[in-house]
Protein backbone atom coordinates (compact mmCIF):
# COMPACT_ATOMS: atom_id res chain seq x y z
CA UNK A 1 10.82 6.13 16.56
CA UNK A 2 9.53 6.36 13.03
CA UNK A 3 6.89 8.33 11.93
CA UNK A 4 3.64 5.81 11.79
CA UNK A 5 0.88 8.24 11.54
CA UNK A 6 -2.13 6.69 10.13
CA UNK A 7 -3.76 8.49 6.63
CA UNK A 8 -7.39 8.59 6.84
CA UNK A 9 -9.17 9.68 3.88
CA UNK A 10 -12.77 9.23 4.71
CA UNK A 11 -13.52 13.09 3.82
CA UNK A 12 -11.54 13.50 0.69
CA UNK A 13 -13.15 13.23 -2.66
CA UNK A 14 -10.95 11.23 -5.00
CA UNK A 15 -13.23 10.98 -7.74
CA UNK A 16 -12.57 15.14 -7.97
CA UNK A 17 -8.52 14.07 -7.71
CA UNK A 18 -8.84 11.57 -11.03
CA UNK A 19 -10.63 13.74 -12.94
CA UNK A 20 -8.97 14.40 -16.62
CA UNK A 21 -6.43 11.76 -15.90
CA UNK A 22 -7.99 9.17 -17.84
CA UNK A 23 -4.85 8.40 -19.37
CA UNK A 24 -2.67 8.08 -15.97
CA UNK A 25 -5.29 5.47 -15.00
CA UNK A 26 -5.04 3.18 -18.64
CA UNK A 27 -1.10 2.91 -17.88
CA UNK A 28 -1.26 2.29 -14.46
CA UNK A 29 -4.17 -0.30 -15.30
CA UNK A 30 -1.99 -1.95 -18.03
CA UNK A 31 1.12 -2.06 -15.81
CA UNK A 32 -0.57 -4.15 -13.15
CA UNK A 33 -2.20 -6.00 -15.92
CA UNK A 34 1.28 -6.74 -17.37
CA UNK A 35 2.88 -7.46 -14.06
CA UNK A 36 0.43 -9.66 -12.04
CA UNK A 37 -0.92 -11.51 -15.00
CA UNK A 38 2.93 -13.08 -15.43
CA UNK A 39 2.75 -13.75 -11.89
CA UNK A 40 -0.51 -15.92 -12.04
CA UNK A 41 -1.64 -15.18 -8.36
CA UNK A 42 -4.13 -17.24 -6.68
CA UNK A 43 -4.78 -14.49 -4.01
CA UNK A 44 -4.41 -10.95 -4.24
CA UNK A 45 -4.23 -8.47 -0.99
CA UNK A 46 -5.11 -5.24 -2.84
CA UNK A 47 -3.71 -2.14 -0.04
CA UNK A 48 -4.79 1.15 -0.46
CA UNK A 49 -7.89 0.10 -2.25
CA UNK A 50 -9.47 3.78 -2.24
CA UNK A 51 -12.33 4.19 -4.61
CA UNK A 52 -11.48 0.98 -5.98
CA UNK A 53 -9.98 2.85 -9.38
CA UNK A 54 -7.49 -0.40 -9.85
CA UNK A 55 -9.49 -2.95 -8.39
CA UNK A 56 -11.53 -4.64 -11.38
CA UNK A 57 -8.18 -4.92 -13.14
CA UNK A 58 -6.56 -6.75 -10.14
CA UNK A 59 -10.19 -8.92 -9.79
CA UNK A 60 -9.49 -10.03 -13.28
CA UNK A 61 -6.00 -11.68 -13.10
CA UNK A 62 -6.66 -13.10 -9.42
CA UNK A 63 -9.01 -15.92 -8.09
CA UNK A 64 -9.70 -14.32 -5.20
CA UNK A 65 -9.23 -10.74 -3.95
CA UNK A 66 -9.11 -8.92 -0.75
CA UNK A 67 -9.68 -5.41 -1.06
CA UNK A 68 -8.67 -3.03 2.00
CA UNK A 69 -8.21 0.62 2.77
CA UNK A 70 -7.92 1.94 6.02
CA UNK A 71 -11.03 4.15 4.67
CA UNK A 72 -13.83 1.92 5.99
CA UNK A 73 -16.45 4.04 3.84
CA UNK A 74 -14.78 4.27 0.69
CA UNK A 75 -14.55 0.22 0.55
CA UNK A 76 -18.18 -0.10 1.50
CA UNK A 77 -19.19 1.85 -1.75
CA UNK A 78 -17.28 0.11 -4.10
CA UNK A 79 -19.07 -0.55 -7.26
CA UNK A 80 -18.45 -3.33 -10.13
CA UNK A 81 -18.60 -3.24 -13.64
CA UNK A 82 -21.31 -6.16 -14.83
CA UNK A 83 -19.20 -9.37 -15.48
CA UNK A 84 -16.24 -8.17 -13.14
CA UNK A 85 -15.79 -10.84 -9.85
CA UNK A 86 -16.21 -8.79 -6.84
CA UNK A 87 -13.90 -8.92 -4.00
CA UNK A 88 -14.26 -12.33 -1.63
CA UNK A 89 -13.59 -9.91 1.22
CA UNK A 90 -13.54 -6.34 1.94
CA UNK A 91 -11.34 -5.71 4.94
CA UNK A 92 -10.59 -2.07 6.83
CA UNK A 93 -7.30 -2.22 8.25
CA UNK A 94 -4.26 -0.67 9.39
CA UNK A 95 -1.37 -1.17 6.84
CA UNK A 96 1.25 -1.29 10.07
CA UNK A 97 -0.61 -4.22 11.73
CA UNK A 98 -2.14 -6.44 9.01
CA UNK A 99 -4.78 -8.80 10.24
CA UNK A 100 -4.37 -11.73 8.84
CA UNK A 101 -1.51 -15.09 8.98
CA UNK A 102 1.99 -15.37 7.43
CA UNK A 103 2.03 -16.86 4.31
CA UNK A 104 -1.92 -15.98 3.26
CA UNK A 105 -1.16 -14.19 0.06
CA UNK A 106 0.47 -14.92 -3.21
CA UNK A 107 0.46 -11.58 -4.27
CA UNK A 108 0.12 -7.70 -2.98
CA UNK A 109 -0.10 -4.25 -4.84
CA UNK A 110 0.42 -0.96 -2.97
CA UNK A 111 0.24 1.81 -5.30
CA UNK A 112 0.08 5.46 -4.08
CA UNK A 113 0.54 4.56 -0.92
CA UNK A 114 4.08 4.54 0.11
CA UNK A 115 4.75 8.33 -0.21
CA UNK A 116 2.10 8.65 2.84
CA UNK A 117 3.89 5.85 5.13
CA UNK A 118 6.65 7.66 7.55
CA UNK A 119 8.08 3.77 8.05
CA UNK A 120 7.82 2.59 4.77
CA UNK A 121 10.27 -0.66 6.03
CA UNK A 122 7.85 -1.73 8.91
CA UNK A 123 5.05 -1.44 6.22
CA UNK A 124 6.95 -3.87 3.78
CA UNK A 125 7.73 -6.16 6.32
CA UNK A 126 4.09 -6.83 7.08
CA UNK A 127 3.30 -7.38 3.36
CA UNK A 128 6.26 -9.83 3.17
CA UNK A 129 4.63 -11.57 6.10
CA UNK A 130 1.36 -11.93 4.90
CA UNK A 131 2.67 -13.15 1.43
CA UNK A 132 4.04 -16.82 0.98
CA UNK A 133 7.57 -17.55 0.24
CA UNK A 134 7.78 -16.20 -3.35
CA UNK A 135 4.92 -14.31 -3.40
CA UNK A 136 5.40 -10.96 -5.50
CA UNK A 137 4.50 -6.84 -4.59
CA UNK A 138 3.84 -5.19 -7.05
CA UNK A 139 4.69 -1.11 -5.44
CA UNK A 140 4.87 2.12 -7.13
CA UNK A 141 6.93 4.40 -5.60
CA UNK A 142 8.18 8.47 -5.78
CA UNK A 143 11.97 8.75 -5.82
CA UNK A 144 13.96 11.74 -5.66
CA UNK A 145 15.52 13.37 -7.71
CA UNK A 146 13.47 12.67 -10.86
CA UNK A 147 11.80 14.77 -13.55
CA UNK A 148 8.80 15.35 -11.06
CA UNK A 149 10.34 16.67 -7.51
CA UNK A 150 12.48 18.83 -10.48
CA UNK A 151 9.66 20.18 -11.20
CA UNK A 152 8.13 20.76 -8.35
CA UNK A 153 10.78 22.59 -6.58
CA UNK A 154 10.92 24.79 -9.78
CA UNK A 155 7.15 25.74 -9.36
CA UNK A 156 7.63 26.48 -6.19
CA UNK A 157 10.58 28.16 -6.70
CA UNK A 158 8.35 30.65 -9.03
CA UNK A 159 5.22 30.70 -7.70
CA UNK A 160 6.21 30.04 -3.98
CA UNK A 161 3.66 28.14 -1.35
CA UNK A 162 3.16 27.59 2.21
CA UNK A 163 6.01 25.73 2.94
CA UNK A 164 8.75 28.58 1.21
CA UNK A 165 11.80 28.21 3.32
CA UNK A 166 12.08 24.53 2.96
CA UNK A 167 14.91 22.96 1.27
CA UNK A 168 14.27 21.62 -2.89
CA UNK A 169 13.00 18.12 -2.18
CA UNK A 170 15.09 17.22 -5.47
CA UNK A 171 18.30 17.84 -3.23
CA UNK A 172 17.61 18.16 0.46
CA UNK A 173 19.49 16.70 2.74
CA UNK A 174 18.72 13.49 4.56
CA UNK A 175 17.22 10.28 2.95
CA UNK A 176 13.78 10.61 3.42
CA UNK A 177 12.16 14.39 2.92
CA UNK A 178 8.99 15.75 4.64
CA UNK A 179 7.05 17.89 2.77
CA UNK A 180 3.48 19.14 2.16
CA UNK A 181 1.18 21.54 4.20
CA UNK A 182 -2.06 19.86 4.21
CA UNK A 183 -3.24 17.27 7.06
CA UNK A 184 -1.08 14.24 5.35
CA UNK A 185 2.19 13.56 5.70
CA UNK A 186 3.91 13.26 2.16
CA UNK A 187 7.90 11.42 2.06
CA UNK A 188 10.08 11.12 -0.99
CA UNK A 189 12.64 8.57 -0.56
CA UNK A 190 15.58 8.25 -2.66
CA UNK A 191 16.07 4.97 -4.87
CA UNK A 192 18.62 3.43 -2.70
CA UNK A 193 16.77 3.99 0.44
CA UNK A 194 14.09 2.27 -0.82
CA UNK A 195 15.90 -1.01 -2.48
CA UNK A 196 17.75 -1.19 1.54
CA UNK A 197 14.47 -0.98 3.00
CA UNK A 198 12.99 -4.05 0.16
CA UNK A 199 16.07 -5.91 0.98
CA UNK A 200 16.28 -5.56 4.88
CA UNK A 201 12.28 -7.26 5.26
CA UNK A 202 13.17 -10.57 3.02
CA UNK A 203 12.66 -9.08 -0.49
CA UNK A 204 14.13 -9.19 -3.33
CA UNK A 205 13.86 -6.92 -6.74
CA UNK A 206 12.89 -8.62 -9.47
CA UNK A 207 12.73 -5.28 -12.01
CA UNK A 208 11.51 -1.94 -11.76
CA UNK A 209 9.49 -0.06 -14.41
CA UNK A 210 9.09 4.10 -15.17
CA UNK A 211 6.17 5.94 -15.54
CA UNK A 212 4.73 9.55 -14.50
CA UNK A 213 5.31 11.09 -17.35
CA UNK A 214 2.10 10.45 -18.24
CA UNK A 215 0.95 12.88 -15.33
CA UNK A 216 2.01 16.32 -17.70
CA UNK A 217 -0.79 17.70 -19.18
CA UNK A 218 0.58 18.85 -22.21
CA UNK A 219 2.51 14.94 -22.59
CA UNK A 220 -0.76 13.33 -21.84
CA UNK A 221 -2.60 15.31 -24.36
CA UNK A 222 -1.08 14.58 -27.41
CA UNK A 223 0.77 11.09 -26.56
CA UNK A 224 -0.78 7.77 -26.89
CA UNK A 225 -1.02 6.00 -24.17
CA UNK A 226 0.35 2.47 -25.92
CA UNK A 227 4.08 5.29 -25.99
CA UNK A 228 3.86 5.28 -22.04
CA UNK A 229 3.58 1.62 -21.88
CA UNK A 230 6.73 1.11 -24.11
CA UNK A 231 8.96 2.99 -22.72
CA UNK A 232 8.25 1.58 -19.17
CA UNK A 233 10.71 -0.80 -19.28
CA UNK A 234 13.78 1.56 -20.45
CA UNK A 235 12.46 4.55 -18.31
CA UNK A 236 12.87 1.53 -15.54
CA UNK A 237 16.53 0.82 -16.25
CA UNK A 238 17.22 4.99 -15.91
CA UNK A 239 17.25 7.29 -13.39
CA UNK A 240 14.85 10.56 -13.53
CA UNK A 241 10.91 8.87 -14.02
CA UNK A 242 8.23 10.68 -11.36
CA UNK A 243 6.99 7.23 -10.63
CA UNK A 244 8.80 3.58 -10.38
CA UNK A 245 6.85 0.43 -10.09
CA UNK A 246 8.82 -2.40 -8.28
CA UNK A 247 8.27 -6.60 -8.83
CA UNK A 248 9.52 -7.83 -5.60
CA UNK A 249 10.03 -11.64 -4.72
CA UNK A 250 9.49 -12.49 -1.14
CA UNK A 251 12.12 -15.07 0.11
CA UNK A 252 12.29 -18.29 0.97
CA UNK A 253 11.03 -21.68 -0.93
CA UNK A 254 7.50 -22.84 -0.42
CA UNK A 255 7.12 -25.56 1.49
CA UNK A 256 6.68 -29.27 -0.40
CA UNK A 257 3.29 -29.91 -0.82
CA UNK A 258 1.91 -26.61 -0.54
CA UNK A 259 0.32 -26.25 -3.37
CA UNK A 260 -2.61 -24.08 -2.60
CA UNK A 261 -3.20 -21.24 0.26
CA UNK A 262 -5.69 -22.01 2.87
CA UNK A 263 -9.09 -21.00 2.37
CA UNK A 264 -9.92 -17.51 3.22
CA UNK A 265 -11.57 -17.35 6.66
CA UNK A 266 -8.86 -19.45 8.10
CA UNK A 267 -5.95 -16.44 7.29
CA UNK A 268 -7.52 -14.30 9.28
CA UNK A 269 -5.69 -12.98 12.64
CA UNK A 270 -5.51 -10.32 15.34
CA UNK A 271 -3.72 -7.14 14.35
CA UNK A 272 -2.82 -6.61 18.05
CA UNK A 273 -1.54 -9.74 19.16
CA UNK A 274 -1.09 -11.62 15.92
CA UNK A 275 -2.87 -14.83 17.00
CA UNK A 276 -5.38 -16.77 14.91
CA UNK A 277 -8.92 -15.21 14.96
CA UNK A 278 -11.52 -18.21 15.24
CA UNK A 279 -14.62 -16.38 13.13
CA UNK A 280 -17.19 -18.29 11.83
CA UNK A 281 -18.49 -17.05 8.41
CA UNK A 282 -21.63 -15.56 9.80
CA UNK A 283 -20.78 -13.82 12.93
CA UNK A 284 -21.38 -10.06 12.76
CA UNK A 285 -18.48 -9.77 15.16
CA UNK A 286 -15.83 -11.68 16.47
CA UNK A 287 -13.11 -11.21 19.22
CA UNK A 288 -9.04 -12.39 20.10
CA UNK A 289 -9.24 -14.91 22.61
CA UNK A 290 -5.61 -13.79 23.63
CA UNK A 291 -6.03 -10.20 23.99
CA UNK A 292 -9.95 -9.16 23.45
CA UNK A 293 -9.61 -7.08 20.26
CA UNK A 294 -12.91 -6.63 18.62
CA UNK A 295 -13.67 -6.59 14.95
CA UNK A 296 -17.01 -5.87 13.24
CA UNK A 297 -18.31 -7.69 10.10
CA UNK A 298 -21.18 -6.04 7.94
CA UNK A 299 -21.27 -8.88 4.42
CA UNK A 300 -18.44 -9.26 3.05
CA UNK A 301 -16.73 -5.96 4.70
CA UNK A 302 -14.45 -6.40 8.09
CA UNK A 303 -13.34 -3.74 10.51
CA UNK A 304 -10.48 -5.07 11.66
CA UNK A 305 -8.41 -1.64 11.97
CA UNK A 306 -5.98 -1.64 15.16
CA UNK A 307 -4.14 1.53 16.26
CA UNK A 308 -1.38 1.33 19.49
CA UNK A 309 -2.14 4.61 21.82
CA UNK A 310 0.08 7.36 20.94
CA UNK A 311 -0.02 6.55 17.05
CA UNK A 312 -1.67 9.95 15.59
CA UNK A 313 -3.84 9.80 12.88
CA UNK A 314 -4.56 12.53 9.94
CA UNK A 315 -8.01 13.67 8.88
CA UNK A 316 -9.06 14.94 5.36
CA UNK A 317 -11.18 17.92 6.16
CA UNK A 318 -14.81 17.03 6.28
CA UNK A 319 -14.45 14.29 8.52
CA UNK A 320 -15.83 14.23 11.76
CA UNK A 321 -13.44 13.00 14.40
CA UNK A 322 -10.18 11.67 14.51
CA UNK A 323 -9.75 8.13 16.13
CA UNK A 324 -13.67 7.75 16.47
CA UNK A 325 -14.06 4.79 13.95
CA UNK A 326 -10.79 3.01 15.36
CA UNK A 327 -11.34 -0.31 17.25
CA UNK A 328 -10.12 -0.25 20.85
CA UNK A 329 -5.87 0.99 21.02
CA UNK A 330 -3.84 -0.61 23.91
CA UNK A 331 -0.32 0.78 24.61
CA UNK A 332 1.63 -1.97 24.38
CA UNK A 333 2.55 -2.75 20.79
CA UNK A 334 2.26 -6.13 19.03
CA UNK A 335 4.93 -8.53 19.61
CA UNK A 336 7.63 -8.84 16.93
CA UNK A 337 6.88 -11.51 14.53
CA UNK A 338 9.71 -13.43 12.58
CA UNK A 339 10.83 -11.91 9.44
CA UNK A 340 10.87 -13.55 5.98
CA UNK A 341 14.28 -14.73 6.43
CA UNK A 342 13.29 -17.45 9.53
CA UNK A 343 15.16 -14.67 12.25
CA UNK A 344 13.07 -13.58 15.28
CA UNK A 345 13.72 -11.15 17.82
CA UNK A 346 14.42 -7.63 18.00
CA UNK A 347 12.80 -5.26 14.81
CA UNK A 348 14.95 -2.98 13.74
CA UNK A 349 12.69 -0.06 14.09
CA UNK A 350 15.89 2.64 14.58
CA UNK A 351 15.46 6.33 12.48
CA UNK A 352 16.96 6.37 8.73
């Protein structure tokens, strides 16, 4: 079975991560500006919301937004510049078993996230689900080889680390490669592995975009940032950027007459069973009538996280204990939904 270990992030300071990298955060800002803002969303599910570093951008191009980390904390202290819409919901969740209805989104970002998911494909088909038929991701993704796992293997080659022994991650073999020593699992697929994983869940690629080169200190330093932003579109078209950002187009037509998603609190549903969760706006907690899953609600923030038994999950260091903050697991996992396409049945869930 893939690898669905669950990132939690609770005890890592982020803040620390981002700081001097002012200018990685104005391209990636003006990249999700330039992409969602052609797309017009109504709705925007915001995953892997973190300190909310991207979030007033994607507020600004979206009527409403749904922000959501599986970091229950790190949502809850969100702050907002004066004059920025805040989020209509703040929702803790587990990326693999999205709680809410098919169709409930017209668009999705997931930046930095898929490097940490072992089964990136089972993660895109859940964001294909919960967007409507021609609904766009926007995902940024780390391919291999590029200019970045070049130069990683060649510090490491120099200056060696903990995990000396292991094949370059520029040429290893395989099509998805493991590496990093600390409690999170870190995967860099190749380019092709990814567009057959976008493909197989209903998607299709509009255009991809290049960036990262931002992330070099000396590059950053004396480059504007308006140079990164240019070249983003030819860097897109070529092999060799750190970073790509990916426009995909769920399939499918909307249906006649749908000219507006339903309002929020009816999108809702179960990440265990998948069924409609009946909660009225001011319950502080509400419960599946099919299976019993419990979520919380504290204002505008749910816990609706949902982990099978058996799935592990990894701690930053400082955080207490692992599992402790996860609604109740069962063992048997959630029934296979259809995909995009209209098929139903079997997932294909087998190793890459």
């Amino acid at each position: 079975m893939p690898d669905r270990t669950v990132s939690n992030y609770s005890g890592f300071d982020f803040r620390a991560l981002w700081k001097g990298r002012r200018t990685v955060t104005e391209v990636e800002r003006a990249l999700v500006d330039r992409e969602l803002r052609a797309a017009e969303p109504t709705r925007v599910l915001e995953v892997g919301t973190g300190f909310g570093r991207l979030s007033a951008t994607v507020s600004g191009l979206a009527e409403e937004l749904v922000v959501s980390d599986y970091d229950r904390a790190a949502i809850e202290r969100l702050e907002w510049p004066p004059g920025v819409r805040p989020p209509a919901l703040r929702v803790a969740l587990n990326l693999y078993h999205l709680p809410f209805r098919d169709g409930s989104f017209g668009a999705a970002t997931l930046v930095r996230v898929h490097h940490h998911l072992g089964d990136p494909r089972a993660a895109l088909r859940e964001l294909a689900r919960v967007l409507r038929p021609r609904g766009r991701l926007l995902i940024s993704y780390n391919p291999r080889p590029s200019i970045g796992t070049l130069v990683h293997d060649l510090r490491h080659r120099i200056v060696g680390s903990p995990s000396d022994g292991a094949p370059p991650v520029s040429w290893a073999r395989g099509r998805t490669v493991h590496r990093g020593s600390g409690p999170f699992p870190v995967y860099v697929s190749d380019r092709r592995e990814f567009r057959s994983d976008a493909l197989a869940v209903g998607f299709r690629i509009e255009h991809e975009l290049g960036s990262g080169f931002e992330e070099f200190a000396l590059l950053r330093r004396w480059v504007p940032t308006r140079f990164f932003l240019a070249a983003a579109g030819p860097i897109g078209r070529a092999p060799g950027a750190p970073t790509r950002w990916a426009l995909l187009v769920r399939s499918g037509e909307p249906d006649r007459g749908a000219g507006h998603l339903n309002p929020l609190w009816e999108c809702l549903a179960c990440p265990r069973c998948g069924q409609p969760l009946r909660w009225a706006v001011g319950d502080l907690s509400g419960s599946c009538g099919a299976c019993g899953f419990r979520g919380e609600r504290r204002g505008d923030l749910l816990d609706l996280r949902y982990r099978p038994d058996g799935v592990p999950v990894a701690i930053a260091a400082g955080d207490a204990v692992a599992g402790t903050d996860v609604p109740d697991p069962v063992e048997e996992p959630r029934p296979a939904r259809g995909d995009p396409s209209g098929r139903t049945g079997v997932v294909d869930d087998a190793p890459r």
